[in-house]
C-alpha atoms as a PDB file:
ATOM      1  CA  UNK A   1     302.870 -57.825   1.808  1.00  0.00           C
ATOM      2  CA  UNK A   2     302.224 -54.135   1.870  1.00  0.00           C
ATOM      3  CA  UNK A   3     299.296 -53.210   4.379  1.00  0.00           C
ATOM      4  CA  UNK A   4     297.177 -50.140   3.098  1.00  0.00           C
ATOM      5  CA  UNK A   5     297.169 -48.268   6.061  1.00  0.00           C
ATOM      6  CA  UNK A   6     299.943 -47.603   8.088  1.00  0.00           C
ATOM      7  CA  UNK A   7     299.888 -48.535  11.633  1.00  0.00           C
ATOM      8  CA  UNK A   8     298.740 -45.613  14.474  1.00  0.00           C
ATOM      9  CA  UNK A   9     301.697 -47.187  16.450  1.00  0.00           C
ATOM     10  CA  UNK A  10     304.185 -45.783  14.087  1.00  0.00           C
ATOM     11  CA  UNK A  11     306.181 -42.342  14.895  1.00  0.00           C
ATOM     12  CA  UNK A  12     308.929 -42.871  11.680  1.00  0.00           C
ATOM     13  CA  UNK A  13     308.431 -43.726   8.812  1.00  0.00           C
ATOM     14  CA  UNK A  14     312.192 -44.275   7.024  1.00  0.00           C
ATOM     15  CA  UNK A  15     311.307 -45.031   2.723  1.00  0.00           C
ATOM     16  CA  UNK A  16     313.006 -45.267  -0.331  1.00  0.00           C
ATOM     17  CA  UNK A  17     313.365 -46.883  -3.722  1.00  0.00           C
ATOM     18  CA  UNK A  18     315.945 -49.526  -1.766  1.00  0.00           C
ATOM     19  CA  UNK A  19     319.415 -49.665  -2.398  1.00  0.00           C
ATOM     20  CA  UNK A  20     320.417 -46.634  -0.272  1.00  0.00           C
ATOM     21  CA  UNK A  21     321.167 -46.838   3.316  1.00  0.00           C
ATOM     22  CA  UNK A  22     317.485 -47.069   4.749  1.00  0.00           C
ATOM     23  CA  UNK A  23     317.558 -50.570   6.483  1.00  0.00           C
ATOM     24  CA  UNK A  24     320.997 -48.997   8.296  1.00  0.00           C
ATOM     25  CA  UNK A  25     319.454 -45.934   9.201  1.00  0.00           C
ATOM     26  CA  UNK A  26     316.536 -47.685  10.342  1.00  0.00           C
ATOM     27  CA  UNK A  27     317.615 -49.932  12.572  1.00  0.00           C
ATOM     28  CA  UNK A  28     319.714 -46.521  14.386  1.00  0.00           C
ATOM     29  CA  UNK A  29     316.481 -44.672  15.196  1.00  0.00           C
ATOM     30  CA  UNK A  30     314.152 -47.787  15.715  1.00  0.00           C
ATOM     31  CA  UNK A  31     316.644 -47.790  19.492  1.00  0.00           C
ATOM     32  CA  UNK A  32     314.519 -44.711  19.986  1.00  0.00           C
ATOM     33  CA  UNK A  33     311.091 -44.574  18.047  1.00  0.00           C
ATOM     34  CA  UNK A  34     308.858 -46.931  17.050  1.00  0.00           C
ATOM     35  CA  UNK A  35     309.786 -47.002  13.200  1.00  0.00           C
ATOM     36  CA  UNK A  36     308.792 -49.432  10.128  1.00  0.00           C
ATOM     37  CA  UNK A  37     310.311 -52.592   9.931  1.00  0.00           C
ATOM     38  CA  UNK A  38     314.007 -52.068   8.613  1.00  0.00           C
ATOM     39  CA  UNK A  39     314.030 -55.556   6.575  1.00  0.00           C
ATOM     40  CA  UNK A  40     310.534 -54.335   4.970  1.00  0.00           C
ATOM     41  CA  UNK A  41     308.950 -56.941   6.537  1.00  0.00           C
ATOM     42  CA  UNK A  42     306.063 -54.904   7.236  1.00  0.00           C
ATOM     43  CA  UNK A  43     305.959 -53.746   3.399  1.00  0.00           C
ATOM     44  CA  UNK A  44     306.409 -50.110   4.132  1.00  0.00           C
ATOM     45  CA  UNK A  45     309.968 -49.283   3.386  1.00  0.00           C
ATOM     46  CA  UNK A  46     309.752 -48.854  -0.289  1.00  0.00           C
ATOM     47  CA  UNK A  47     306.221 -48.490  -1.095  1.00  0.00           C
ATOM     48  CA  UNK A  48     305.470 -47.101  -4.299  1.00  0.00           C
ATOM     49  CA  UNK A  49     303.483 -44.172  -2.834  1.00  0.00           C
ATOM     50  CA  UNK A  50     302.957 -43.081   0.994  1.00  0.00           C
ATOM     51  CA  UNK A  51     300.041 -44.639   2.482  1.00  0.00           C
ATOM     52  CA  UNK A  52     297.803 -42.068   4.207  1.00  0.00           C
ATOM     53  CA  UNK A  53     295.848 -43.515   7.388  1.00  0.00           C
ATOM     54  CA  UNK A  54     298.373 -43.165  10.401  1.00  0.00           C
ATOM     55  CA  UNK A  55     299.033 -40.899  13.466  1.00  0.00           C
ATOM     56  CA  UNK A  56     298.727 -37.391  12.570  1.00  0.00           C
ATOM     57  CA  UNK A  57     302.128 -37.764  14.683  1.00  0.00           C
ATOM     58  CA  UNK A  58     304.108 -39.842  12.176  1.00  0.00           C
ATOM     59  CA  UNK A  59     307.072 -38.004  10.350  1.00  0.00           C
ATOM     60  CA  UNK A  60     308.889 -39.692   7.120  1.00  0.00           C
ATOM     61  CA  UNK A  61     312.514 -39.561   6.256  1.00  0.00           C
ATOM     62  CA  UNK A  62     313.298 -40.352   2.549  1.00  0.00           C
ATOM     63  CA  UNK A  63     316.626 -41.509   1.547  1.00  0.00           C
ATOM     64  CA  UNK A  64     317.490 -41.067  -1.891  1.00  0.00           C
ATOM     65  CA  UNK A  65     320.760 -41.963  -3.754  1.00  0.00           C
ATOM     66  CA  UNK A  66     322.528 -42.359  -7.026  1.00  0.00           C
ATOM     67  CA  UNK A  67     320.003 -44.205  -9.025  1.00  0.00           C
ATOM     68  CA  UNK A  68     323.142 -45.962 -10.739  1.00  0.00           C
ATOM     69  CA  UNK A  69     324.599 -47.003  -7.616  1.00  0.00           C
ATOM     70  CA  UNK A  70     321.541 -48.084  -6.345  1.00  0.00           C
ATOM     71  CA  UNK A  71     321.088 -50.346  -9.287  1.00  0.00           C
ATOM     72  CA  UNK A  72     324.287 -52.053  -8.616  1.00  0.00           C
ATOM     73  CA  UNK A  73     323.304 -52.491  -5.390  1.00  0.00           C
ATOM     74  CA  UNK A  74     320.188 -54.416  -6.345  1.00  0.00           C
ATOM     75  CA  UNK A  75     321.712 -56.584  -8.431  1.00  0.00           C
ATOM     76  CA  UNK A  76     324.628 -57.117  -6.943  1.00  0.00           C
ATOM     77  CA  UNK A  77     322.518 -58.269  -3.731  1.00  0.00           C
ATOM     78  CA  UNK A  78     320.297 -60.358  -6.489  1.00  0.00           C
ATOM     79  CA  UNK A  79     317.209 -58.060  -5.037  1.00  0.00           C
ATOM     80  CA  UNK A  80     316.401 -56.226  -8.439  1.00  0.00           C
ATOM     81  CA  UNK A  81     313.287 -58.572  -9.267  1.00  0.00           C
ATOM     82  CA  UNK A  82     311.837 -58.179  -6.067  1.00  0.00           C
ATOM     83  CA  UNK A  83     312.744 -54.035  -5.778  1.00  0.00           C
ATOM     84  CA  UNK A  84     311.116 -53.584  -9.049  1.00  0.00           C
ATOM     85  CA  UNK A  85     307.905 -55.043  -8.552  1.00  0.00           C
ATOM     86  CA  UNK A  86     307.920 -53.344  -4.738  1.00  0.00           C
ATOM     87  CA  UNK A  87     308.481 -49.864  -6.504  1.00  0.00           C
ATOM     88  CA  UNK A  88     305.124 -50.445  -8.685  1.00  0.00           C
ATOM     89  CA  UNK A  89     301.620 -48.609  -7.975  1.00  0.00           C
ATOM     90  CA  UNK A  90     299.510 -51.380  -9.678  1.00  0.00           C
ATOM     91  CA  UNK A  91     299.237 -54.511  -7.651  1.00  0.00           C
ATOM     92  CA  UNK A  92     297.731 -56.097 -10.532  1.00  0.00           C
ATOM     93  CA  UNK A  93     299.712 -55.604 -13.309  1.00  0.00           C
ATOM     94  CA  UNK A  94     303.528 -55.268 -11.782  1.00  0.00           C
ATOM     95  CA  UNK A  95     306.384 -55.941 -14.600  1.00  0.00           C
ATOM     96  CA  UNK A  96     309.219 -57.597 -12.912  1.00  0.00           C
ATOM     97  CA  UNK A  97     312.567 -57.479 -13.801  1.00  0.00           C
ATOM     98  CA  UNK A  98     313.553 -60.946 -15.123  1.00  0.00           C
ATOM     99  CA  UNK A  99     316.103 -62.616 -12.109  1.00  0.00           C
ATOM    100  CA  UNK A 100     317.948 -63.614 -15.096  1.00  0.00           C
ATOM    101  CA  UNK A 101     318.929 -60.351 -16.440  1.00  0.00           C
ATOM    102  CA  UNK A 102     322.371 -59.230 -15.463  1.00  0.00           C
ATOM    103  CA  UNK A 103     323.430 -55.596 -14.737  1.00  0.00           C
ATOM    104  CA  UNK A 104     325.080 -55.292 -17.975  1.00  0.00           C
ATOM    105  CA  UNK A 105     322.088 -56.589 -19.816  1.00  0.00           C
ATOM    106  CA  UNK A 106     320.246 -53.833 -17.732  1.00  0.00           C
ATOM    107  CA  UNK A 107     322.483 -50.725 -18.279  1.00  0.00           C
ATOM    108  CA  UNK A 108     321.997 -51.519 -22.309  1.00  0.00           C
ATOM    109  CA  UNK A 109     318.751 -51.378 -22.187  1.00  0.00           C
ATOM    110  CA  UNK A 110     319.009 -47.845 -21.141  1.00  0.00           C
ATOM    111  CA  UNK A 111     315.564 -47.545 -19.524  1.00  0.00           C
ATOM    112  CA  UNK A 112     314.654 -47.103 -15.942  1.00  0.00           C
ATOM    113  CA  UNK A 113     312.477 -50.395 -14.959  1.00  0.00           C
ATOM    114  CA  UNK A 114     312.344 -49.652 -11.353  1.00  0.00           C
ATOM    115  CA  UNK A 115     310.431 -46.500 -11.692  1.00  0.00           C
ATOM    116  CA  UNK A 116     312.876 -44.323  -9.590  1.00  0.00           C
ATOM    117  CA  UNK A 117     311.765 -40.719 -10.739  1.00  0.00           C
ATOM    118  CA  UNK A 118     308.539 -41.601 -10.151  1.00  0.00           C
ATOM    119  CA  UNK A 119     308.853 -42.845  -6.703  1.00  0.00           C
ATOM    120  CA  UNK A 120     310.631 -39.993  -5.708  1.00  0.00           C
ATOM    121  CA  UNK A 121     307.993 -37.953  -7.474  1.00  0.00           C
ATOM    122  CA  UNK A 122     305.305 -39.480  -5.203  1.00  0.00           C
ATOM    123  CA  UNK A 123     307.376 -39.549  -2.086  1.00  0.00           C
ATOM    124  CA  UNK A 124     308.876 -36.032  -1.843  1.00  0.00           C
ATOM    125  CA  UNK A 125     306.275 -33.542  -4.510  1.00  0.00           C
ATOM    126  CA  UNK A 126     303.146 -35.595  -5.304  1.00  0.00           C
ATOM    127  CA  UNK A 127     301.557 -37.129  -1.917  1.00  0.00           C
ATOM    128  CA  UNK A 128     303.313 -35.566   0.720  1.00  0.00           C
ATOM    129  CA  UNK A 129     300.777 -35.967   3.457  1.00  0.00           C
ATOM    130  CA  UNK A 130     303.300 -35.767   6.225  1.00  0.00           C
ATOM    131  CA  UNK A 131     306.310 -33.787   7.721  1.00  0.00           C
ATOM    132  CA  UNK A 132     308.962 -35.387   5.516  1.00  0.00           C
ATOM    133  CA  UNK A 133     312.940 -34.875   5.490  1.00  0.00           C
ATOM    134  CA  UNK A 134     314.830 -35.696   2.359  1.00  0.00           C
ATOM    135  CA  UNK A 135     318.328 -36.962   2.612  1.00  0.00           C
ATOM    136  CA  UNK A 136     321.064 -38.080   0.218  1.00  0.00           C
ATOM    137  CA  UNK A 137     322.427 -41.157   0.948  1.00  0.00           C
ATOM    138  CA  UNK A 138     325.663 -39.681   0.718  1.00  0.00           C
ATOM    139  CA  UNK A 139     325.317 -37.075   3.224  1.00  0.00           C
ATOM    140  CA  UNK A 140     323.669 -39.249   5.875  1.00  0.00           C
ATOM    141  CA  UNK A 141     326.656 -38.452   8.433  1.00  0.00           C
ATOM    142  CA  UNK A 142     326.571 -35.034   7.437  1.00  0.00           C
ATOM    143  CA  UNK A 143     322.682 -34.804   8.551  1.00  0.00           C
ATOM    144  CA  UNK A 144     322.431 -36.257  11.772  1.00  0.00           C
ATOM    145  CA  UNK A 145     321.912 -33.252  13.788  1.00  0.00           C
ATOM    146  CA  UNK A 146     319.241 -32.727  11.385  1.00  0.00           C
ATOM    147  CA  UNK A 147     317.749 -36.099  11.886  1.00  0.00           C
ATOM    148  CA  UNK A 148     318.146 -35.729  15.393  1.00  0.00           C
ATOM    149  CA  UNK A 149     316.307 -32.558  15.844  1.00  0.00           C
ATOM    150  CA  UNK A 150     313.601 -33.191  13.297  1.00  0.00           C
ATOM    151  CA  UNK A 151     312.510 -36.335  14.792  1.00  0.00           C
ATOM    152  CA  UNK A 152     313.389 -35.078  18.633  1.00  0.00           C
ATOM    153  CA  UNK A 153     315.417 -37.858  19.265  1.00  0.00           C
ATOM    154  CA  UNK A 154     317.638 -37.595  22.536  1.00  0.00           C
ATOM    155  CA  UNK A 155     321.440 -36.364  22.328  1.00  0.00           C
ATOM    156  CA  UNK A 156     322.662 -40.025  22.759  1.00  0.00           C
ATOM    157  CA  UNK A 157     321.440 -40.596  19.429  1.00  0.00           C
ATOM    158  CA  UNK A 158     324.484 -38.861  17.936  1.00  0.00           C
ATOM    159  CA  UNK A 159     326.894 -40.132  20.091  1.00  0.00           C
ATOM    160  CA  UNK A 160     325.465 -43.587  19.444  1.00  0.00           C
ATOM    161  CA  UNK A 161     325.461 -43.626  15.716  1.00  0.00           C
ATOM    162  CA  UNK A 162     328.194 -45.951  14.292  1.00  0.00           C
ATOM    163  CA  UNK A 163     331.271 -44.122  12.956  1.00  0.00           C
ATOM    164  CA  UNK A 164     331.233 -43.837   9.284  1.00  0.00           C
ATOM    165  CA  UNK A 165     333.121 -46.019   7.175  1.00  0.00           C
END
């Protein structure tokens, strides 16, 4: 269950539309800051907008992906009705993907149901309300020094970080 304000306690927030990398990436900096829950327990990860009331402190990392291969992700993980009623702004009148539906019944239908432009819309153009880094998925590896130095994490971190695969 999303909260609607963020906790003070938090320094990173990591957020996406799911299906790219964030509960790996989370789980690496949460050895060093206090960041959301990486199994979106806390209902933060892939909130359909950012939520405003934190610390003036807290910096977001969004992790974005190929919207195709993040759709085969969901499904193939069986998360898509879930995702797409996570990805949502109205609490009260969500449309969930059907469990049912396959992939291929999805692809033919040639619409976007989970909303993706729009999330990244909101998270990286529309309500940026706090220092935000925007990664591919892709070039995750590529951008750790980045990460490192725009969170101020210590030089362990990139020694630390599991070797790509």
């Amino acid at each position: 269950m999303t909260r609607f304000f963020l906790s003070p306690a938090l320094e990173v927030l990591v957020a996406s539309y799911g299906g790219v990398g964030t509960t790996f990436l989370s789980q690496e900096i949460e050895r060093d800051r206090c960041v959301n829950d990486p199994r979106d327990m806390d209902g933060y990860k892939h909130c359909p907008v950012p939520l405003i009331f934190g610390s003036p402190k807290l910096k977001v990392i969004y992790v974005i992906g190929n919207p195709i291969l993040a759709v085969a992700s969901l499904f193939g993980r069986g998360f898509h009705a879930d995702q797409s009623g996570k990805l949502q702004y109205s609490r009260f009148r969500r449309r969930f993907i059907d469990p049912k539906l396959t992939l291929e019944e999805y692809g033919k239908g040639g619409r976007d149901l989970f909303l993706f432009n729009e999330h990244f819309e909101a998270w990286t153009r529309t309500h940026v309300f706090y220092p935000t880094l925007v990664l591919k998925y892709d070039a995750i590896y590529d951008s750790l020094a980045q990460i490192r130095e725009f969170l101020n994490l210590p030089k362990d971190f990139l020694t630390n970080f599991p070797t790509q695969k």
